[in-house]
PDB file of N, CA and C in Angstrom:
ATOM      1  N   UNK A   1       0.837  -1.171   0.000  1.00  0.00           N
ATOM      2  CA  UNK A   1       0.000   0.000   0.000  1.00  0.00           C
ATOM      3  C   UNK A   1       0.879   1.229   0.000  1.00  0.00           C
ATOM      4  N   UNK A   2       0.096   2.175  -0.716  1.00  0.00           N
ATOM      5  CA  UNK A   2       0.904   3.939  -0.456  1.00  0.00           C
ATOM      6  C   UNK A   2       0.600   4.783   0.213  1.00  0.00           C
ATOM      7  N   UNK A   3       1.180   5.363   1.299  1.00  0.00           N
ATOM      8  CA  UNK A   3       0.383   6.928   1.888  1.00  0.00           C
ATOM      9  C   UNK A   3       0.782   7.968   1.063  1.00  0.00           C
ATOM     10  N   UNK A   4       0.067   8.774   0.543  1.00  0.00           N
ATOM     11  CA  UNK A   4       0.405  10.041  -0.261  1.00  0.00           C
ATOM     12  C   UNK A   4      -0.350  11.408   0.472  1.00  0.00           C
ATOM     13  N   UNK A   5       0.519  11.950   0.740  1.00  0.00           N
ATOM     14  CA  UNK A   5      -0.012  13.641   1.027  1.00  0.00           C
ATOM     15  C   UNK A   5       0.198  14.863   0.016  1.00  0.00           C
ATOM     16  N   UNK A   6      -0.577  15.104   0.091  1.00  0.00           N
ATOM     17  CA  UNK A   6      -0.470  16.529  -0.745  1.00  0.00           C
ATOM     18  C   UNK A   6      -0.409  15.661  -2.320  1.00  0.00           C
ATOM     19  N   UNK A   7      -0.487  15.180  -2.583  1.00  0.00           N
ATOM     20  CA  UNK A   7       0.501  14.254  -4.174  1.00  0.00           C
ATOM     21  C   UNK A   7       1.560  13.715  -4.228  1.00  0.00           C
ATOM     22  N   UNK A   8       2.271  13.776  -2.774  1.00  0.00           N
ATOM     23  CA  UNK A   8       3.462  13.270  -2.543  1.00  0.00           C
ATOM     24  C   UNK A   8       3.626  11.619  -2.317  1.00  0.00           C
ATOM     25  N   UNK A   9       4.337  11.020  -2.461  1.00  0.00           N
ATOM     26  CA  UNK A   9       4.296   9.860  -1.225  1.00  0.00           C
ATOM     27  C   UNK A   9       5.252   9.892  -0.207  1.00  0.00           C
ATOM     28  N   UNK A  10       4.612   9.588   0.707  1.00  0.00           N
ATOM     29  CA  UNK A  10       5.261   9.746   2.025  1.00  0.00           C
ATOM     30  C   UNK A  10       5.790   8.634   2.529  1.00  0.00           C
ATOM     31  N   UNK A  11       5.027   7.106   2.140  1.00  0.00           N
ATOM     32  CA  UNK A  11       5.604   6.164   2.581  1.00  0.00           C
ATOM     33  C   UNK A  11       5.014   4.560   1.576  1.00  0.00           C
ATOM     34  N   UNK A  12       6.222   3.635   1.251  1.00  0.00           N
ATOM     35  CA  UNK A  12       5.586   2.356   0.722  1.00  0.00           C
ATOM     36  C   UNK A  12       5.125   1.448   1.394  1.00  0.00           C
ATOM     37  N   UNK A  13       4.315   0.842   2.189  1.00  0.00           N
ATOM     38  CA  UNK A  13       4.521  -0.713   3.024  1.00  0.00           C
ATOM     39  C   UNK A  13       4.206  -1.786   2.067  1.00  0.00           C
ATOM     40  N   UNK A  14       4.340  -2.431   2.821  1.00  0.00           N
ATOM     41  CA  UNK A  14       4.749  -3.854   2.422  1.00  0.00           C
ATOM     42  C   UNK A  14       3.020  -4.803   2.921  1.00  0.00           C
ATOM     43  N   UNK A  15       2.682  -4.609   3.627  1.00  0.00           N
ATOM     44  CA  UNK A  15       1.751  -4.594   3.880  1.00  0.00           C
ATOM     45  C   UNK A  15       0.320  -3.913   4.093  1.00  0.00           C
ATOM     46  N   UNK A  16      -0.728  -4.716   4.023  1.00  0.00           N
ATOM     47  CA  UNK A  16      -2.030  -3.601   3.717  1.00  0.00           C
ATOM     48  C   UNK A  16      -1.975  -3.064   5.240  1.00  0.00           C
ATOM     49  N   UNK A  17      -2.137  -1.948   5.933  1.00  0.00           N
ATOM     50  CA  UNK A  17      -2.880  -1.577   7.135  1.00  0.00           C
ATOM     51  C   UNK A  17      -4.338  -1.057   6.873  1.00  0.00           C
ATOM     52  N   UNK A  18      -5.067  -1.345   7.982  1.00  0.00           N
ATOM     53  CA  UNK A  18      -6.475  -0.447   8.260  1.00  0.00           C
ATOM     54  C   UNK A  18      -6.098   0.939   8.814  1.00  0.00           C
ATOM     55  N   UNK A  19      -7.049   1.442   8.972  1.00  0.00           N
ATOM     56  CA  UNK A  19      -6.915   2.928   9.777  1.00  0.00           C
ATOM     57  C   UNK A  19      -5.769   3.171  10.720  1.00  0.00           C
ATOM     58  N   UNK A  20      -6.029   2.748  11.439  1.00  0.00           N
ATOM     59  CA  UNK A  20      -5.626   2.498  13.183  1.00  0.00           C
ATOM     60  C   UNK A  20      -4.104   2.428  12.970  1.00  0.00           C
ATOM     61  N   UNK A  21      -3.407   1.120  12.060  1.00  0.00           N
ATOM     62  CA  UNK A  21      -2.399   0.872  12.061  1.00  0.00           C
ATOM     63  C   UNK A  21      -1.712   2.026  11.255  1.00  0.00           C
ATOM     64  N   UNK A  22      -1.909   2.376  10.144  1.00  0.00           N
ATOM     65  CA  UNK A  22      -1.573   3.350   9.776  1.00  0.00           C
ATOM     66  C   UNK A  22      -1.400   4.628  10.182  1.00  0.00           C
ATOM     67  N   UNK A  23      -2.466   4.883  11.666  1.00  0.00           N
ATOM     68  CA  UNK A  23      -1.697   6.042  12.176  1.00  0.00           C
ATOM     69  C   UNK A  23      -0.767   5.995  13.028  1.00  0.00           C
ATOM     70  N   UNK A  24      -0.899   4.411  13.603  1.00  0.00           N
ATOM     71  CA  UNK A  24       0.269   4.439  14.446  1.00  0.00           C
ATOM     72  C   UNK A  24       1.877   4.086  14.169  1.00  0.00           C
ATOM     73  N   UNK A  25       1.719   3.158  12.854  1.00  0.00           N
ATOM     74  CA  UNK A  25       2.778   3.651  11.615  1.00  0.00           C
ATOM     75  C   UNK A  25       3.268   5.732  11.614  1.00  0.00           C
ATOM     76  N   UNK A  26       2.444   6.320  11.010  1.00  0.00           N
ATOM     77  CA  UNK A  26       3.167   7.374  11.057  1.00  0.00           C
ATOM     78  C   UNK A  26       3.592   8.453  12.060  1.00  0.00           C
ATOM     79  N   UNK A  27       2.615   8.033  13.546  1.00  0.00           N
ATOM     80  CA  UNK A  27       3.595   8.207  14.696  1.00  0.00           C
ATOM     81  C   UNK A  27       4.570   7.799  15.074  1.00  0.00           C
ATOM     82  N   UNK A  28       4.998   6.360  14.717  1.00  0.00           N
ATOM     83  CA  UNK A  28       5.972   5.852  15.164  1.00  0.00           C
ATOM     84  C   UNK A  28       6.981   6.622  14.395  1.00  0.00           C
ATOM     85  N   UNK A  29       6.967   6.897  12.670  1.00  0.00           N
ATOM     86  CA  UNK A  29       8.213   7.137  12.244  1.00  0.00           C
ATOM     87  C   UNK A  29       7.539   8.828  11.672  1.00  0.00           C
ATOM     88  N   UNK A  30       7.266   9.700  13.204  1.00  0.00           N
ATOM     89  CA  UNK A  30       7.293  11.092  13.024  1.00  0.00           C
ATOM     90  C   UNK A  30       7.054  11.996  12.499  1.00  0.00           C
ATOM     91  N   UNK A  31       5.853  11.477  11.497  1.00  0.00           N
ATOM     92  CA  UNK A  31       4.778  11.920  10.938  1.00  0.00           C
ATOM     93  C   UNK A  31       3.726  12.676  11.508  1.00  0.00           C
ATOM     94  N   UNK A  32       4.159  14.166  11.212  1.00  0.00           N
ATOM     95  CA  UNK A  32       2.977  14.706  12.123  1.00  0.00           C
ATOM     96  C   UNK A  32       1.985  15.228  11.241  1.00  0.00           C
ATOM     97  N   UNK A  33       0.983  14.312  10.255  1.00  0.00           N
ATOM     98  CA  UNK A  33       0.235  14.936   9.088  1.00  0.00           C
ATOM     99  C   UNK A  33      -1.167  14.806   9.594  1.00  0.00           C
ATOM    100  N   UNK A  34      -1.960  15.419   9.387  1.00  0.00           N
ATOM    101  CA  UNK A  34      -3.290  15.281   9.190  1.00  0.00           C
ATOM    102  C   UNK A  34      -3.747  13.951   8.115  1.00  0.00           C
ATOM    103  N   UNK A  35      -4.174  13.223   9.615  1.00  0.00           N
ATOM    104  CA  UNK A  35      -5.001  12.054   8.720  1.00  0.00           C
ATOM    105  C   UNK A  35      -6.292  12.587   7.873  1.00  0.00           C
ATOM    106  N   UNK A  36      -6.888  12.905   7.387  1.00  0.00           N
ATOM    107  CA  UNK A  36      -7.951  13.520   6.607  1.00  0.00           C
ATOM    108  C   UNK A  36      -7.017  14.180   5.422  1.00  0.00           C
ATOM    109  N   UNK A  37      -6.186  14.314   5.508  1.00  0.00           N
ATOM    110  CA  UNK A  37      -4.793  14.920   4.080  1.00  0.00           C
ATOM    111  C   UNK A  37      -4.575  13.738   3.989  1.00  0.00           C
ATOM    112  N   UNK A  38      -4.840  12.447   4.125  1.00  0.00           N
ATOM    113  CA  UNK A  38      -3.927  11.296   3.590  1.00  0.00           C
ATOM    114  C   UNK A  38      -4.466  10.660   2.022  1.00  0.00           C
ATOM    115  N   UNK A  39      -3.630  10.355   1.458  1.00  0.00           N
ATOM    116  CA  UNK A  39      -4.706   8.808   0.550  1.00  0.00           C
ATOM    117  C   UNK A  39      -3.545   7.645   0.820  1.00  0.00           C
ATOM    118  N   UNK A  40      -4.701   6.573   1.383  1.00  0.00           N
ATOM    119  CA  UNK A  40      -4.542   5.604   1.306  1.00  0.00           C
ATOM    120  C   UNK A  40      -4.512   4.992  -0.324  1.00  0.00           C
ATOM    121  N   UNK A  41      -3.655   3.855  -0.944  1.00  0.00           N
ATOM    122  CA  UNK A  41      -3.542   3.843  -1.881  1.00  0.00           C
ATOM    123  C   UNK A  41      -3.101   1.910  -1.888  1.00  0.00           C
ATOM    124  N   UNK A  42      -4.400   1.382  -1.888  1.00  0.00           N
ATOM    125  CA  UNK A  42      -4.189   0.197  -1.527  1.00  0.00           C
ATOM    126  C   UNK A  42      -3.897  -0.614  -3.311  1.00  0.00           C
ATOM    127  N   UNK A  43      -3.553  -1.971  -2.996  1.00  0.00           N
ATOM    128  CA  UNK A  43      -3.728  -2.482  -4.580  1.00  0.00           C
ATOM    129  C   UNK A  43      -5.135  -3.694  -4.051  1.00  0.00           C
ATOM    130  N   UNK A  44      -5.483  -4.352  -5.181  1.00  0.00           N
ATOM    131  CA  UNK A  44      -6.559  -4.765  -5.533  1.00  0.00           C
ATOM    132  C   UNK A  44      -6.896  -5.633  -4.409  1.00  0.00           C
ATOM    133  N   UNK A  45      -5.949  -6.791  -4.085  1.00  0.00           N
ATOM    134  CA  UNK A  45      -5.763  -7.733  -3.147  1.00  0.00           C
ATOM    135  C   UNK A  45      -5.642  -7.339  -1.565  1.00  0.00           C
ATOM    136  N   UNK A  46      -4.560  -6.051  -1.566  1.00  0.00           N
ATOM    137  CA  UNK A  46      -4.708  -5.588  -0.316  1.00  0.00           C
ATOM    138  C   UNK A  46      -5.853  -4.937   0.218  1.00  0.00           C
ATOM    139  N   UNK A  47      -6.733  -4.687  -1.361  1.00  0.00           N
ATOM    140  CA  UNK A  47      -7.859  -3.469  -0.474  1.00  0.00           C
ATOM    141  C   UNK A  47      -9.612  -4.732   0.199  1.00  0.00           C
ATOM    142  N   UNK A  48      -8.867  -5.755  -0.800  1.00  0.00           N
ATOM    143  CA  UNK A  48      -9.696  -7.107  -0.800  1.00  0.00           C
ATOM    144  C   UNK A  48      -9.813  -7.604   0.834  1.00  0.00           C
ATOM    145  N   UNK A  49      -8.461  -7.616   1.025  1.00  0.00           N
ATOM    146  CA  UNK A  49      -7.843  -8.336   2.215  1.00  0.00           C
ATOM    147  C   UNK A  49      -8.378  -7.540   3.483  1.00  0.00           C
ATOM    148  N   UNK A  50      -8.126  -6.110   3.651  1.00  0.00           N
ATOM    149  CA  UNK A  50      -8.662  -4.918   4.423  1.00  0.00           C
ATOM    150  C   UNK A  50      -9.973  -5.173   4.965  1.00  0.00           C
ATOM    151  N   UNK A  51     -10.818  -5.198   3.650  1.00  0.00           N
ATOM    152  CA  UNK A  51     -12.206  -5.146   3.560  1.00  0.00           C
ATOM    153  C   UNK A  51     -12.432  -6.337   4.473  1.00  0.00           C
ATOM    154  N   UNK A  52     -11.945  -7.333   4.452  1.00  0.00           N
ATOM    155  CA  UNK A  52     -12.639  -8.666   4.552  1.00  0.00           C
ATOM    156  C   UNK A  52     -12.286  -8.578   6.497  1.00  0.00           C
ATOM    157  N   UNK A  53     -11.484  -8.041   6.458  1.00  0.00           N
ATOM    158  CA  UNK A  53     -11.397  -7.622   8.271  1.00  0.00           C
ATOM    159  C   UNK A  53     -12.569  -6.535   8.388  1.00  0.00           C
ATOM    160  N   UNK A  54     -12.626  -5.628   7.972  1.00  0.00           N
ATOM    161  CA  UNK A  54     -13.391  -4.908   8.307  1.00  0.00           C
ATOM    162  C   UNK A  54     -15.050  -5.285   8.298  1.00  0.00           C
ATOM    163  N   UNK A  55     -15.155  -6.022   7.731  1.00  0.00           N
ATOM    164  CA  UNK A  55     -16.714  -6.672   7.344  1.00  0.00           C
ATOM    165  C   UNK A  55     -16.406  -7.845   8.788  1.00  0.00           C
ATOM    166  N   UNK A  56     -15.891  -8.258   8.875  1.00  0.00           N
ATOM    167  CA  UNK A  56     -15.928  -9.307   9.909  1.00  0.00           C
ATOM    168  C   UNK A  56     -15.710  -8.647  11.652  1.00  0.00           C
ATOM    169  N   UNK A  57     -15.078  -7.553  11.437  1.00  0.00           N
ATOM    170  CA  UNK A  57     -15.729  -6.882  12.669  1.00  0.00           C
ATOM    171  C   UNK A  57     -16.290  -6.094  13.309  1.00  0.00           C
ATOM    172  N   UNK A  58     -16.584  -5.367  12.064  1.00  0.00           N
ATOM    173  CA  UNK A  58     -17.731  -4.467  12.011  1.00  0.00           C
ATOM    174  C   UNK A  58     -18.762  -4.554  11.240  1.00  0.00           C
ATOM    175  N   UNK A  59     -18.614  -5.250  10.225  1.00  0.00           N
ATOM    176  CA  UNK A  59     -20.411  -5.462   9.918  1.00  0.00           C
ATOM    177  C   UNK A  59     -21.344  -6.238  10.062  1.00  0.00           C
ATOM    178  N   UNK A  60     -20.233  -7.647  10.139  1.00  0.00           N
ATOM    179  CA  UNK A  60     -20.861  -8.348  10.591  1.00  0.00           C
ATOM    180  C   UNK A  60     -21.722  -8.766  11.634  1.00  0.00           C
ATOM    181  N   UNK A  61     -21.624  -8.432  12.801  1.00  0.00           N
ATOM    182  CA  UNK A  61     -22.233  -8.195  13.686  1.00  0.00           C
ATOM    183  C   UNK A  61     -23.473  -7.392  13.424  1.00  0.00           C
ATOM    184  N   UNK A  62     -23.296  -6.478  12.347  1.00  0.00           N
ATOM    185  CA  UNK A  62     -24.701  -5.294  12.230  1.00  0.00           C
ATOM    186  C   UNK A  62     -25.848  -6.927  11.543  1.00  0.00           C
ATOM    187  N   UNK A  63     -24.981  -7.447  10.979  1.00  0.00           N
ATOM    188  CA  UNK A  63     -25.491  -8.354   9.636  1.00  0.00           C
ATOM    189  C   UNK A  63     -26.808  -9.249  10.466  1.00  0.00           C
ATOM    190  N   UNK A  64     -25.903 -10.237  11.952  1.00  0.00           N
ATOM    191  CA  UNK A  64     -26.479 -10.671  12.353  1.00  0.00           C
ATOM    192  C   UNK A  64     -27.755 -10.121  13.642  1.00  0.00           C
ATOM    193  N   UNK A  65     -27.750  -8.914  13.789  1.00  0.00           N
ATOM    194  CA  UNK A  65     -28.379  -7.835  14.508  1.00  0.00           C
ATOM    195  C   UNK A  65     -29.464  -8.169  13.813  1.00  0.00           C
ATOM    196  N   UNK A  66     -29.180  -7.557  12.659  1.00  0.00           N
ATOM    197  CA  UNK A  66     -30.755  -7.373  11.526  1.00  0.00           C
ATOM    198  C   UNK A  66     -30.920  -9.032  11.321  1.00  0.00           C
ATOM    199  N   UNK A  67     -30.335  -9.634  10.856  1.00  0.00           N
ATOM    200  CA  UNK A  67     -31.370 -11.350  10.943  1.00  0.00           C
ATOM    201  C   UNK A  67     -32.216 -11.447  12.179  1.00  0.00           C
ATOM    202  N   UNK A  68     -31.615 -11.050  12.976  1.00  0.00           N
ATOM    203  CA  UNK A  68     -32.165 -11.617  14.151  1.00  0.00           C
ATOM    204  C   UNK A  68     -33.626 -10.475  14.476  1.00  0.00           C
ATOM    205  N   UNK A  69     -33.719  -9.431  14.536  1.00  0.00           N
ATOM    206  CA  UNK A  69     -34.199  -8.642  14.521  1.00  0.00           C
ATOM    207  C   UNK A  69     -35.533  -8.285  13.342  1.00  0.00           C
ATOM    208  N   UNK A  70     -34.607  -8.614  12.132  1.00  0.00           N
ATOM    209  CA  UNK A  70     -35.735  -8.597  10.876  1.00  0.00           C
ATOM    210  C   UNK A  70     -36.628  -6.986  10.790  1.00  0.00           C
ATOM    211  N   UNK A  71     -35.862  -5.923  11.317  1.00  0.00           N
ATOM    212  CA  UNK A  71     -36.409  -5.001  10.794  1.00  0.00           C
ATOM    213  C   UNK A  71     -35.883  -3.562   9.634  1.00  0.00           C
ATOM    214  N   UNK A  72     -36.484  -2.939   8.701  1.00  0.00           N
ATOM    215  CA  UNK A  72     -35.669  -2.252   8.467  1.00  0.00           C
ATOM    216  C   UNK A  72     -34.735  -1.185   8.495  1.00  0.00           C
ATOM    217  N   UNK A  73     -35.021  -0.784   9.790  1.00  0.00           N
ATOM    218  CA  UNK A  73     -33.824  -0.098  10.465  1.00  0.00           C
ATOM    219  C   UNK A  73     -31.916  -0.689  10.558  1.00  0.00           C
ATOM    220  N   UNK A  74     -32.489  -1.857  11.184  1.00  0.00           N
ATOM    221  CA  UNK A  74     -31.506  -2.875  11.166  1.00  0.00           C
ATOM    222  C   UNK A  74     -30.768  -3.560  10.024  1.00  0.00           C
ATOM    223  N   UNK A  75     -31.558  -3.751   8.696  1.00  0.00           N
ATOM    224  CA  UNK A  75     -30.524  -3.727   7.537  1.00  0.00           C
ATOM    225  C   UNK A  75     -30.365  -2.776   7.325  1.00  0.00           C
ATOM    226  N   UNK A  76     -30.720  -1.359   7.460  1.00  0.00           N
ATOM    227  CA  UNK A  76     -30.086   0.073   6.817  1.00  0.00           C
ATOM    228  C   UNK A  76     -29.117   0.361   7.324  1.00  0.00           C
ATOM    229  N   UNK A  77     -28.395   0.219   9.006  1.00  0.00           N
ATOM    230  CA  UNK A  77     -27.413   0.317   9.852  1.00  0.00           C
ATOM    231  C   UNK A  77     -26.367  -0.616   9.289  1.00  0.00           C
ATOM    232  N   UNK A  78     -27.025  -1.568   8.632  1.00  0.00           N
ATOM    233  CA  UNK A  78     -25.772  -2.981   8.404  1.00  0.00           C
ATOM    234  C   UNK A  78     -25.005  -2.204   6.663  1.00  0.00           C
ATOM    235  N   UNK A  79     -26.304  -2.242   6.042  1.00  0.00           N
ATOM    236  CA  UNK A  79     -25.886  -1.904   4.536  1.00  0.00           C
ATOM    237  C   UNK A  79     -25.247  -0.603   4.905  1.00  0.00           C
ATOM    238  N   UNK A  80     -25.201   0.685   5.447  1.00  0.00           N
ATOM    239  CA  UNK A  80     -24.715   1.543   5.767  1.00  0.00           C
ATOM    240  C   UNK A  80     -23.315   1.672   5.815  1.00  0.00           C
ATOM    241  N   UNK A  81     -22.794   0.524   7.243  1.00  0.00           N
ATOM    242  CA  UNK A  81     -21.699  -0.041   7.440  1.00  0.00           C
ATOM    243  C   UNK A  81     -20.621  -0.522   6.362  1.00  0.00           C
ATOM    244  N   UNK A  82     -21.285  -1.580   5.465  1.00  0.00           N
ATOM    245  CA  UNK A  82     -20.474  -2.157   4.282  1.00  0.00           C
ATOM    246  C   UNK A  82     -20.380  -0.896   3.354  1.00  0.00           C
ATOM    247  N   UNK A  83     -21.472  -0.046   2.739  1.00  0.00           N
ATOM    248  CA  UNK A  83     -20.943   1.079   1.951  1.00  0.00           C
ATOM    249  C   UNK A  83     -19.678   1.764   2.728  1.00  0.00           C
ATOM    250  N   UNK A  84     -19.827   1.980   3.961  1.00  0.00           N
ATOM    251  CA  UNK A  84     -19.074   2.631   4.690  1.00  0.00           C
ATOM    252  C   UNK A  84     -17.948   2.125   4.349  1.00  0.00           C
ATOM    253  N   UNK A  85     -17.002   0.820   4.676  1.00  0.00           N
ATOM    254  CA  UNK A  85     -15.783  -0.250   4.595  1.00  0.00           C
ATOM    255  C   UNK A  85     -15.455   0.348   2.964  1.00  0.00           C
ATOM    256  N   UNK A  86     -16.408  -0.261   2.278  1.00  0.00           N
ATOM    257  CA  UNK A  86     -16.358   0.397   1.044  1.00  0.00           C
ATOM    258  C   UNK A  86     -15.632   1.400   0.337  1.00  0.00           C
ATOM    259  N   UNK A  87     -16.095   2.766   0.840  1.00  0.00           N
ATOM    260  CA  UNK A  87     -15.605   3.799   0.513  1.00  0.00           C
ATOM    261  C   UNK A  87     -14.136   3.740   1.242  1.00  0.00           C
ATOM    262  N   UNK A  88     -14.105   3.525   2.755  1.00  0.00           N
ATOM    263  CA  UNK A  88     -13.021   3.367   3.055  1.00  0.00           C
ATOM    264  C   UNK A  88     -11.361   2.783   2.830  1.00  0.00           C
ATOM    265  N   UNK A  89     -12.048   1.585   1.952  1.00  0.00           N
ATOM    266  CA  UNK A  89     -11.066   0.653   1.562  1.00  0.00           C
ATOM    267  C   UNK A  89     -11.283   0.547  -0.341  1.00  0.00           C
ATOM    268  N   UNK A  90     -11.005   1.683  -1.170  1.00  0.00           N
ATOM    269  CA  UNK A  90     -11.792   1.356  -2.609  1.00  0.00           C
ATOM    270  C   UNK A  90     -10.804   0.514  -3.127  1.00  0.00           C
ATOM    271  N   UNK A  91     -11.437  -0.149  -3.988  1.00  0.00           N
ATOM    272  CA  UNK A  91     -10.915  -1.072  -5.195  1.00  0.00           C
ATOM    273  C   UNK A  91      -9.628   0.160  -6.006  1.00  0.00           C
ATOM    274  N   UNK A  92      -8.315  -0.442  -6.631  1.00  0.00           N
ATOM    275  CA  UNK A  92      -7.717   0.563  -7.518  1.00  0.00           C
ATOM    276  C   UNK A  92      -8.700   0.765  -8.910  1.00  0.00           C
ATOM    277  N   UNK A  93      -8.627   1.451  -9.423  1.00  0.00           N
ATOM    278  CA  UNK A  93      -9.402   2.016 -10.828  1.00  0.00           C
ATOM    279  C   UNK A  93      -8.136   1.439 -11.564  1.00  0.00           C
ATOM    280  N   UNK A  94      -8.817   0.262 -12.491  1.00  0.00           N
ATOM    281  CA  UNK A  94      -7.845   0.160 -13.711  1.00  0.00           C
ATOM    282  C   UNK A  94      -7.551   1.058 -14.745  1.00  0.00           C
ATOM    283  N   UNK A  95      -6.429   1.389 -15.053  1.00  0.00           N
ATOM    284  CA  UNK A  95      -6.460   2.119 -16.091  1.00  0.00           C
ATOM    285  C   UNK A  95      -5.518   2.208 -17.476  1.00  0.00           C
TER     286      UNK A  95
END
């Protein structure tokens, strides 16, 4: 994955991070940027890989809320969630 600020890149890993890790990645190596200035810049597999944590501990749970529940409040909170991961984690645009 890439962090890029401004258009820059700031850093390559080697591995995908989620949120969390990634900021504590650029505290550790003295990064004092505004997360909201970042792009995350995952590839296809890593953003695959991301997602599939993120659905498993956060949506899932919404998922089984609404089965259990069966109302539509409860799938709108769940589907909400996955758009949410979604946007968070996008697919690269082939080009």
């Amino acid at each position: 994955m890439k962090i890029v600020h401004n258009g820059g890149l700031i850093a390559t890993i080697g591995d995908a991070l989620d949120i969390h890790q990634v900021e504590r990645f650029l505290f550790t190596n003295g990064f004092a940027l505004p997360f909201n200035e970042l792009e995350l810049i995952y590839t296809k597999d890593e953003a695959l890989d991301v997602r599939k944590k993120a659905y498993k501990t956060q949506s899932d749970p919404l998922y089984m809320e609404w089965q259990f529940d069966k109302t539509a409040e409860k799938e709108q909170v769940w589907r909400d969630k996955v758009a949410e991961i979604k946007a968070r984690y996008p697919l690269p645009v082939d080009s």
